[in-house]
Protein backbone atom coordinates (compact mmCIF):
# COMPACT_ATOMS: atom_id res chain seq x y z
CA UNK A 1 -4.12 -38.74 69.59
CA UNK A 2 -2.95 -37.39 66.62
CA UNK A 3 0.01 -35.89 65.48
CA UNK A 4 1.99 -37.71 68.47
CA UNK A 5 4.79 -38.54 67.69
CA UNK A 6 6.63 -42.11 68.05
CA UNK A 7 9.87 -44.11 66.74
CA UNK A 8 11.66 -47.06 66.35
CA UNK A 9 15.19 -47.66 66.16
CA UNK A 10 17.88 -50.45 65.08
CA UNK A 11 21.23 -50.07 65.75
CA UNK A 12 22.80 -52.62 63.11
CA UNK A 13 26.66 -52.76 63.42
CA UNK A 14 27.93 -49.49 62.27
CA UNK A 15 24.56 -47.94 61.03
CA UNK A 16 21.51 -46.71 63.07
CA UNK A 17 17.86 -46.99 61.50
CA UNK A 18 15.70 -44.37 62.65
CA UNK A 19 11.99 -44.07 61.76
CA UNK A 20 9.98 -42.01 63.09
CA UNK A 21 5.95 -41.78 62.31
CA UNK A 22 2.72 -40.36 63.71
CA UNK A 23 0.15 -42.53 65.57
CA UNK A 24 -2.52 -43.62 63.15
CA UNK A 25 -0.01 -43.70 60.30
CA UNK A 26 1.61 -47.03 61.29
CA UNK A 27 1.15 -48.39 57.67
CA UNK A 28 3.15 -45.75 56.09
CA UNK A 29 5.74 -46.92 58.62
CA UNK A 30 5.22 -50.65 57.32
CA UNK A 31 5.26 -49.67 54.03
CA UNK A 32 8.62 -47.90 54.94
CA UNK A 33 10.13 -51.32 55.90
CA UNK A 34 9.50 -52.52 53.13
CA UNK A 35 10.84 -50.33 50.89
CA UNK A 36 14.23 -50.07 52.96
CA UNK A 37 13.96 -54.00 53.17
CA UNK A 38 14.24 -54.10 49.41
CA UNK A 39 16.69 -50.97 48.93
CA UNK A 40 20.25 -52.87 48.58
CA UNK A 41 22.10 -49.92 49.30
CA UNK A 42 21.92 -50.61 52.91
CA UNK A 43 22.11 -53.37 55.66
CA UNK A 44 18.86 -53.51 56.59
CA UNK A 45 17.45 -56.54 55.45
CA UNK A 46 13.79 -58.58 55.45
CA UNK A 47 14.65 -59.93 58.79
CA UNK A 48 15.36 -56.33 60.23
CA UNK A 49 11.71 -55.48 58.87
CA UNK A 50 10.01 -58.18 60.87
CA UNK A 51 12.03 -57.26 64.42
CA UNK A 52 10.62 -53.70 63.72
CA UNK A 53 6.92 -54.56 62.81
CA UNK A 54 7.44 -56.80 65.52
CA UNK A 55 8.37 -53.85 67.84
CA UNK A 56 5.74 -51.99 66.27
CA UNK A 57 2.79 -54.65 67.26
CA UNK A 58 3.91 -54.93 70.92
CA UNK A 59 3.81 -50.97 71.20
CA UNK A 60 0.38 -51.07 69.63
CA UNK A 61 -0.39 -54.20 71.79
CA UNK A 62 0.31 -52.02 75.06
CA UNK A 63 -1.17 -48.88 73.62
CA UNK A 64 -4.57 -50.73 73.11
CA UNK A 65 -4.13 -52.55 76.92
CA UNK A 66 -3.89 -49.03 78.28
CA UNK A 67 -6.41 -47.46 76.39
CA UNK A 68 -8.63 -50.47 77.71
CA UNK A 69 -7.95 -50.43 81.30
CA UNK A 70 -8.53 -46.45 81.25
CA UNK A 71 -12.03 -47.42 79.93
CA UNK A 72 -12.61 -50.19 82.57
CA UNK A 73 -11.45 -47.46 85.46
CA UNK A 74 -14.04 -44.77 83.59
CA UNK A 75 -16.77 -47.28 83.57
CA UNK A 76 -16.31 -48.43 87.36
CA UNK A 77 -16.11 -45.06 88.30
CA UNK A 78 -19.13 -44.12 86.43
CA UNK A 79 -21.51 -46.64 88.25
């Protein structure tokens, strides 16, 4: 599963934040919030962080619910 690649995106007015990170590597992408959070040179603020890690759970959320129910199927199929 690694090396896939995923993003998330915020279209804010006039800009567009893009980031883009590798499954497994979802706290670099958190720590990449945070740091553009705190970078005043751009609109992206605290509140901006927290819709994206918010984004960023629910993906994970679904990824896990998928990986699940593949595992249930495998395990009915099995017996």
């Amino acid at each position: 599963m690694n090396n896939v690649k995923r993003q998330l995106v915020l279209n804010k007015g006039a800009e567009k934040f893009i980031f883009r990170y590798e499954c497994g590597h979802e706290d670099d992408l958190l720590d990449a919030l945070i740091e553009q959070a705190k970078d005043k040179r751009t609109g992206f603020d605290w509140f901006d962080a927290a819709v994206l890690s918010f984004k960023l759970t629910q993906s994970l959320i679904g990824q896990a619910d998928k990986l699940l129910s593949e595992n249930s199927d495998a395990q009915i199929h099995a017996n």
